[in-house]
PDB file of N, CA and C in Angstrom:
ATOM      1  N   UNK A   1      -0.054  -8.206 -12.598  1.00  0.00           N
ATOM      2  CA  UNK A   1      -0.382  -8.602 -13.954  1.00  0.00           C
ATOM      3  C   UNK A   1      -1.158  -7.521 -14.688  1.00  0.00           C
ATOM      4  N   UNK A   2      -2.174  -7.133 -14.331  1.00  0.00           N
ATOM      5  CA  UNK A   2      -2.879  -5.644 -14.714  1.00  0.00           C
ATOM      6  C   UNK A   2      -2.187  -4.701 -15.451  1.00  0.00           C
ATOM      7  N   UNK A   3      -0.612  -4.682 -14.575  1.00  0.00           N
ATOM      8  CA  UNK A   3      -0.251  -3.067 -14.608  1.00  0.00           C
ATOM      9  C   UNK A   3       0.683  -3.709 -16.312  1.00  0.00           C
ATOM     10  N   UNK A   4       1.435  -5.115 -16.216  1.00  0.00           N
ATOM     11  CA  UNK A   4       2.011  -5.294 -17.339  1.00  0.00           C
ATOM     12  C   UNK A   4       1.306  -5.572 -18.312  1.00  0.00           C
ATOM     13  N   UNK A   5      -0.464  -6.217 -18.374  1.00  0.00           N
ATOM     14  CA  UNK A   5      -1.047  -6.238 -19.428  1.00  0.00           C
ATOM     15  C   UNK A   5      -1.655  -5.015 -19.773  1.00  0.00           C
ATOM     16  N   UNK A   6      -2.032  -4.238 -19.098  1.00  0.00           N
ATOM     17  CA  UNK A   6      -2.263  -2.711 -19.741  1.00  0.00           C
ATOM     18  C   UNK A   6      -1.403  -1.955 -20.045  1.00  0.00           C
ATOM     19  N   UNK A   7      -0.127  -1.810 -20.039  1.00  0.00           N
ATOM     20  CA  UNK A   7       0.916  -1.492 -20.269  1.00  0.00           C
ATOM     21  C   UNK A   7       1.531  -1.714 -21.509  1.00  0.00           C
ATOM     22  N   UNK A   8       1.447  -2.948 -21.928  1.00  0.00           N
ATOM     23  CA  UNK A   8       2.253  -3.377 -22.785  1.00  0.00           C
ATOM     24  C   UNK A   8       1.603  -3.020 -24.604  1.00  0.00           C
ATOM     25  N   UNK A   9       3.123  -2.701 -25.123  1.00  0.00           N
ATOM     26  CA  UNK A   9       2.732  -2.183 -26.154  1.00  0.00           C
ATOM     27  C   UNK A   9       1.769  -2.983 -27.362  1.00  0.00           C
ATOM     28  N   UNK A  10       2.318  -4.226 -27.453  1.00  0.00           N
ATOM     29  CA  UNK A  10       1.355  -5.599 -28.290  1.00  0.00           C
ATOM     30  C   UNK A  10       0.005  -5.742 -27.889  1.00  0.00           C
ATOM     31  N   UNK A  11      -0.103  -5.667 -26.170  1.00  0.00           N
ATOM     32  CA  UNK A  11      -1.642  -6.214 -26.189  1.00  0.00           C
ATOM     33  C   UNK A  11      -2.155  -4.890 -25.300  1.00  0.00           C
ATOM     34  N   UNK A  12      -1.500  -4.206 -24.455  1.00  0.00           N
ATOM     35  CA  UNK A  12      -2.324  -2.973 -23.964  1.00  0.00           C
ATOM     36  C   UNK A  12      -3.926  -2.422 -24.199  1.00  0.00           C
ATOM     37  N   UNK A  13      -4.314  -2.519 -25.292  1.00  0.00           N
ATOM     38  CA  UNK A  13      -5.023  -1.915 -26.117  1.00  0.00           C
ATOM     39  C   UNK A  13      -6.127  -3.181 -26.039  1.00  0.00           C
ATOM     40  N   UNK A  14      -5.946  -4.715 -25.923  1.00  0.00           N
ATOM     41  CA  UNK A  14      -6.709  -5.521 -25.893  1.00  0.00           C
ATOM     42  C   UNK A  14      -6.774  -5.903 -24.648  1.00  0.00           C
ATOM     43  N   UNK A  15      -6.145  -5.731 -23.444  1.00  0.00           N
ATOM     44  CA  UNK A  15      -6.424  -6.002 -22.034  1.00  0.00           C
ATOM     45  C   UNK A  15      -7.820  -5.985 -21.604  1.00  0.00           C
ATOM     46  N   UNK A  16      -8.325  -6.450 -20.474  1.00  0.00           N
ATOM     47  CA  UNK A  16      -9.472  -5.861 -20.199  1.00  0.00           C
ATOM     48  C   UNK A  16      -9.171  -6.549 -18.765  1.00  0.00           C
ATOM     49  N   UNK A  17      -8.865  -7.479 -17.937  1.00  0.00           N
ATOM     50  CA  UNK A  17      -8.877  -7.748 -16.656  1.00  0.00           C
ATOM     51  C   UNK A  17      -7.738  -8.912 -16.548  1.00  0.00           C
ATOM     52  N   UNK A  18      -7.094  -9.224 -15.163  1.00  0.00           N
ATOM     53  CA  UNK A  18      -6.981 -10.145 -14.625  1.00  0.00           C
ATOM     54  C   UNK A  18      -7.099 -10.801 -13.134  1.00  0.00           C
ATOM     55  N   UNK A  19      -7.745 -11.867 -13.012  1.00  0.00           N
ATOM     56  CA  UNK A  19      -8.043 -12.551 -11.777  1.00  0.00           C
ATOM     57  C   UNK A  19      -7.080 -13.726 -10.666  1.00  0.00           C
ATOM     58  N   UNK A  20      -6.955 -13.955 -10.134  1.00  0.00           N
ATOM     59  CA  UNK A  20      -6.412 -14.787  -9.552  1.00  0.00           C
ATOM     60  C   UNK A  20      -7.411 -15.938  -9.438  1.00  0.00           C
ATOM     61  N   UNK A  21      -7.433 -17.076  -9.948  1.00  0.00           N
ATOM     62  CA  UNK A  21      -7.944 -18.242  -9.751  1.00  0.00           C
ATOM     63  C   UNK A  21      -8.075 -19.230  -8.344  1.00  0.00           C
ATOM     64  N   UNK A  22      -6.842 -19.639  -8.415  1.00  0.00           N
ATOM     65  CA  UNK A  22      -6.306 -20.195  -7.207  1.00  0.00           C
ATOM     66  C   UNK A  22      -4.998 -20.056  -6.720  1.00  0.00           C
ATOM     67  N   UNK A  23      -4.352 -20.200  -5.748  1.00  0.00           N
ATOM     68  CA  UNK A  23      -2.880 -20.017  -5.158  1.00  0.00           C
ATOM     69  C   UNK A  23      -2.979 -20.846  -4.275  1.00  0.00           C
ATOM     70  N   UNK A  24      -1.883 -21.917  -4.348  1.00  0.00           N
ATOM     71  CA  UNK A  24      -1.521 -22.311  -3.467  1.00  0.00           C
ATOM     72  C   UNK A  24      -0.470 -21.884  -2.945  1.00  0.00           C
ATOM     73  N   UNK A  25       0.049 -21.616  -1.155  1.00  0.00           N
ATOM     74  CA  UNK A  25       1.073 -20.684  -0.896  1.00  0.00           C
ATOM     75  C   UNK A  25       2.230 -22.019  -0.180  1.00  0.00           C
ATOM     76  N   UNK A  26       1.660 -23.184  -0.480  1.00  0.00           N
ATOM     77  CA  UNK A  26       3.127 -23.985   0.470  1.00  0.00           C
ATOM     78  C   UNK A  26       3.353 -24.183  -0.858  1.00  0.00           C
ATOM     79  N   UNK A  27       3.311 -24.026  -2.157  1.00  0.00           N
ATOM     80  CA  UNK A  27       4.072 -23.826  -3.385  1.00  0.00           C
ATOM     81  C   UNK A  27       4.373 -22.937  -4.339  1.00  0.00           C
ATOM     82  N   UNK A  28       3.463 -21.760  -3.742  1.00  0.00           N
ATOM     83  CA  UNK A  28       3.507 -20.485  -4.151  1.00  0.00           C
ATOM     84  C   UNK A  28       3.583 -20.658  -6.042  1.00  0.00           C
ATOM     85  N   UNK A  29       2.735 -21.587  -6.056  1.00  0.00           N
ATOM     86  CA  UNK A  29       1.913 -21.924  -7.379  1.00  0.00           C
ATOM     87  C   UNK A  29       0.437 -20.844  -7.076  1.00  0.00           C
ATOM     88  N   UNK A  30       0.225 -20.197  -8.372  1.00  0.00           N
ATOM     89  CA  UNK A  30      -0.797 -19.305  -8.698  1.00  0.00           C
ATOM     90  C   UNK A  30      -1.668 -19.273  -9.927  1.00  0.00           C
ATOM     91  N   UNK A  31      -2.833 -19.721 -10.167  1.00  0.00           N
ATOM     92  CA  UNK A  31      -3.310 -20.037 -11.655  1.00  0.00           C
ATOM     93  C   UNK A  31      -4.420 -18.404 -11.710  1.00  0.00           C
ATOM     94  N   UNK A  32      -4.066 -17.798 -12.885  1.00  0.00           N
ATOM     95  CA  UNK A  32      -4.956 -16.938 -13.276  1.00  0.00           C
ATOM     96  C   UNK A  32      -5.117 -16.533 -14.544  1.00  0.00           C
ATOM     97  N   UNK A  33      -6.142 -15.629 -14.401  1.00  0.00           N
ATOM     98  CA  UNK A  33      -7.390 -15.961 -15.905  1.00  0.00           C
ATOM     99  C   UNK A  33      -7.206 -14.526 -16.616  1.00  0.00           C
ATOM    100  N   UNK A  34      -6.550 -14.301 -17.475  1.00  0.00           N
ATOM    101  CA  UNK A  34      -6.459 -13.103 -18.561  1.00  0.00           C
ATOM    102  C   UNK A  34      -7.822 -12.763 -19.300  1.00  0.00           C
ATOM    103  N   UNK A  35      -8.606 -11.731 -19.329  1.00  0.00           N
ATOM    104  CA  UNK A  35      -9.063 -11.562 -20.403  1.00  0.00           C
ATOM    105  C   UNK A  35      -8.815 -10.909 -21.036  1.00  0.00           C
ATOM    106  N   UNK A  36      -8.881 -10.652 -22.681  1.00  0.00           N
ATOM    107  CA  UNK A  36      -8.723 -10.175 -23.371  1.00  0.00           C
ATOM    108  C   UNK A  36      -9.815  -9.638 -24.923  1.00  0.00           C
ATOM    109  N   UNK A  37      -9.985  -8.497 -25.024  1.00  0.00           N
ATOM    110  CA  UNK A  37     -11.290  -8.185 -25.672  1.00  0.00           C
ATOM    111  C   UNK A  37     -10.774  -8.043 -27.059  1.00  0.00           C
ATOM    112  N   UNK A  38     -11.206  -8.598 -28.357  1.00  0.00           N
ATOM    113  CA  UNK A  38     -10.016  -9.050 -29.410  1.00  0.00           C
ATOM    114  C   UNK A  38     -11.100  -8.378 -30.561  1.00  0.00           C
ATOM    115  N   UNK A  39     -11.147  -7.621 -31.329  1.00  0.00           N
ATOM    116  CA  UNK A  39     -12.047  -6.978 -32.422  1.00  0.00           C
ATOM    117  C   UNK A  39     -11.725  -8.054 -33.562  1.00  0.00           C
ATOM    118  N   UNK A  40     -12.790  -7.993 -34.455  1.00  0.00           N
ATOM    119  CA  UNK A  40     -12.906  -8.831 -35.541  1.00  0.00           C
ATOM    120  C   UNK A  40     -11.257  -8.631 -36.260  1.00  0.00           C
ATOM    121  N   UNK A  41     -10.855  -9.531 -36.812  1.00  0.00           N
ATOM    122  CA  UNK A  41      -9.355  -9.095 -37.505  1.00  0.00           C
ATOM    123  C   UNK A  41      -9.380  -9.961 -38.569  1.00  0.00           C
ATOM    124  N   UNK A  42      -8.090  -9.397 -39.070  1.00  0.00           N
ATOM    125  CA  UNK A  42      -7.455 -10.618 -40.044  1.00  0.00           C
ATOM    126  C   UNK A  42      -6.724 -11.994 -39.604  1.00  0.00           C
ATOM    127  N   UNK A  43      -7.029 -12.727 -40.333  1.00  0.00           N
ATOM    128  CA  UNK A  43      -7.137 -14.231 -40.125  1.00  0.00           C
ATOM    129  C   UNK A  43      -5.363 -14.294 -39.803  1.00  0.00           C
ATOM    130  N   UNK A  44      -5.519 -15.262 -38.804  1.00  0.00           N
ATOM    131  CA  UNK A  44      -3.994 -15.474 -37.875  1.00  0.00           C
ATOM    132  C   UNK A  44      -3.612 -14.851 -36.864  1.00  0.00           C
ATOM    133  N   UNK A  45      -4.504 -13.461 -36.456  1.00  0.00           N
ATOM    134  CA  UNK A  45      -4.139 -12.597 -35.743  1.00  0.00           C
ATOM    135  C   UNK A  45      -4.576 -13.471 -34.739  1.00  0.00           C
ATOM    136  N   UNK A  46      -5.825 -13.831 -33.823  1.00  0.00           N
ATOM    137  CA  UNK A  46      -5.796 -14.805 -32.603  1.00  0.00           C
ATOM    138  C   UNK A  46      -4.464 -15.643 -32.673  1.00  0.00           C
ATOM    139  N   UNK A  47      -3.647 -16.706 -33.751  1.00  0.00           N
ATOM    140  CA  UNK A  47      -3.557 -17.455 -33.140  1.00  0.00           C
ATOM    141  C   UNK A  47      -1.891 -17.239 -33.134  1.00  0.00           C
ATOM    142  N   UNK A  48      -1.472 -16.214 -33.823  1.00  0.00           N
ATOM    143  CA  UNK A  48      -0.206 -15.453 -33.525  1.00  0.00           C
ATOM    144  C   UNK A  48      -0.218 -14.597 -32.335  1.00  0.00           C
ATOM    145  N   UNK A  49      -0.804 -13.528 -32.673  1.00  0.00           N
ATOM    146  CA  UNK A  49      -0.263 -12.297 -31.254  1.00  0.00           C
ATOM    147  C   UNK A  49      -1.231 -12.752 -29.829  1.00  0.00           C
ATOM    148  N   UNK A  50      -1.964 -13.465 -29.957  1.00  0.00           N
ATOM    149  CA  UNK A  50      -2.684 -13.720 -28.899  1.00  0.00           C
ATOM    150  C   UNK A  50      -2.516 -15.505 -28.628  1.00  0.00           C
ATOM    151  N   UNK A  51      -1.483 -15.832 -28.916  1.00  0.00           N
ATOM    152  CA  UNK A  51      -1.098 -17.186 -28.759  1.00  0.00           C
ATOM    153  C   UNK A  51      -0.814 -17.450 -27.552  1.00  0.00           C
ATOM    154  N   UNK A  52      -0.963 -18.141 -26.286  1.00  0.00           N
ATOM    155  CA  UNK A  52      -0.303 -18.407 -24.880  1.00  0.00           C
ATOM    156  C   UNK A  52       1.002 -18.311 -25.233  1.00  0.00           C
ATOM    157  N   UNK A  53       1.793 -18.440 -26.151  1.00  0.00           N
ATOM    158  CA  UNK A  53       3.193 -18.375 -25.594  1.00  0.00           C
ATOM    159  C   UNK A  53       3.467 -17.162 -25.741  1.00  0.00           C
ATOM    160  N   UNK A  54       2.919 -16.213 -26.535  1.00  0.00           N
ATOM    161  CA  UNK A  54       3.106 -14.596 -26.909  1.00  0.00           C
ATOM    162  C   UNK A  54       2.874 -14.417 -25.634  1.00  0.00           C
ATOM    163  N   UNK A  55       1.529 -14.424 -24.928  1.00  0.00           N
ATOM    164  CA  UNK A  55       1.193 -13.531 -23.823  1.00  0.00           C
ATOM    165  C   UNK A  55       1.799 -14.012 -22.695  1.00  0.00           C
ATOM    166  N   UNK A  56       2.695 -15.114 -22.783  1.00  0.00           N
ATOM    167  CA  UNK A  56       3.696 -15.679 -21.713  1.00  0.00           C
ATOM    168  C   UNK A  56       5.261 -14.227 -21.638  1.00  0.00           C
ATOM    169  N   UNK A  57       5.175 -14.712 -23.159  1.00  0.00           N
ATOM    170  CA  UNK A  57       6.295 -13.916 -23.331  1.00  0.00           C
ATOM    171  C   UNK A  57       6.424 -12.407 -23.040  1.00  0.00           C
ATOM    172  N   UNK A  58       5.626 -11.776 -22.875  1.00  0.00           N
ATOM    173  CA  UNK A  58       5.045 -10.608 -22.364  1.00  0.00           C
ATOM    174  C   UNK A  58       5.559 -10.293 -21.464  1.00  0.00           C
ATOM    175  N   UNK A  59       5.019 -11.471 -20.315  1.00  0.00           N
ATOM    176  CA  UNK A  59       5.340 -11.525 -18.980  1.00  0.00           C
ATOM    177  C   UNK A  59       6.442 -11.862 -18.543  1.00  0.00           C
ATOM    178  N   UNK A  60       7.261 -12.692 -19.271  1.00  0.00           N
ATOM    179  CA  UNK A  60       8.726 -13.221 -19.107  1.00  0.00           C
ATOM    180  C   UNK A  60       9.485 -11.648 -18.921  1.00  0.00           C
ATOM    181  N   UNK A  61       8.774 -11.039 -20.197  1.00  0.00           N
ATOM    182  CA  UNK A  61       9.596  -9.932 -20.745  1.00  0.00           C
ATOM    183  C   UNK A  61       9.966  -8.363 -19.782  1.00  0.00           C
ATOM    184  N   UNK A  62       8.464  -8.989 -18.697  1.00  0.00           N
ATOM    185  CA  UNK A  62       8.402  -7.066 -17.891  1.00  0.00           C
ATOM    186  C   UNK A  62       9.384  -7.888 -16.423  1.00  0.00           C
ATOM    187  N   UNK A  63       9.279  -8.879 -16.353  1.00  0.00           N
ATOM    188  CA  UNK A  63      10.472  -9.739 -15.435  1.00  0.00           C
ATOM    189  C   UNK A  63      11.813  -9.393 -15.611  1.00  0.00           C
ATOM    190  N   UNK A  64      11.670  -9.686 -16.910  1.00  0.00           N
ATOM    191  CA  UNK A  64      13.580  -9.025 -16.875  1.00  0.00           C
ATOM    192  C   UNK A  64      13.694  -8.164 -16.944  1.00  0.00           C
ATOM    193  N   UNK A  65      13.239  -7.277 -17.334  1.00  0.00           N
ATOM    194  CA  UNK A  65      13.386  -5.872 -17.580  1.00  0.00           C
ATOM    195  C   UNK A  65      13.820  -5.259 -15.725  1.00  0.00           C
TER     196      UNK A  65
END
């Protein structure tokens, strides 16, 4: 997750860590915690480019690739 959130051209620049929460491995379910360091902006910017489904999509995105 690191290498695609520092990487990536949309949020690269706002990355700052990610953790692993919990994993369970007899379901190979994994919950983890993004942060992201976000400078004062113009209004909509949180809840557009930094929306969970954006930063889903991110990740969908270095998958297919």
């Amino acid at each position: 997750l690191t290498e695609v959130y520092s990487s990536s051209p949309a949020l690269g620049r706002y990355f700052r860590s990610a953790r692993v929460l919990e994993f369970y491995n007899d379901t190979s379910t994994v919950f983890y915690q993004l942060e992201f360091s976000v400078p004062p902006s113009p209004e909509g910017f949180v809840e557009n480019t930094m929306s969970p489904s954006f930063i889903g999509s991110v990740l969908r995105q270095s998958i297919y690739d």
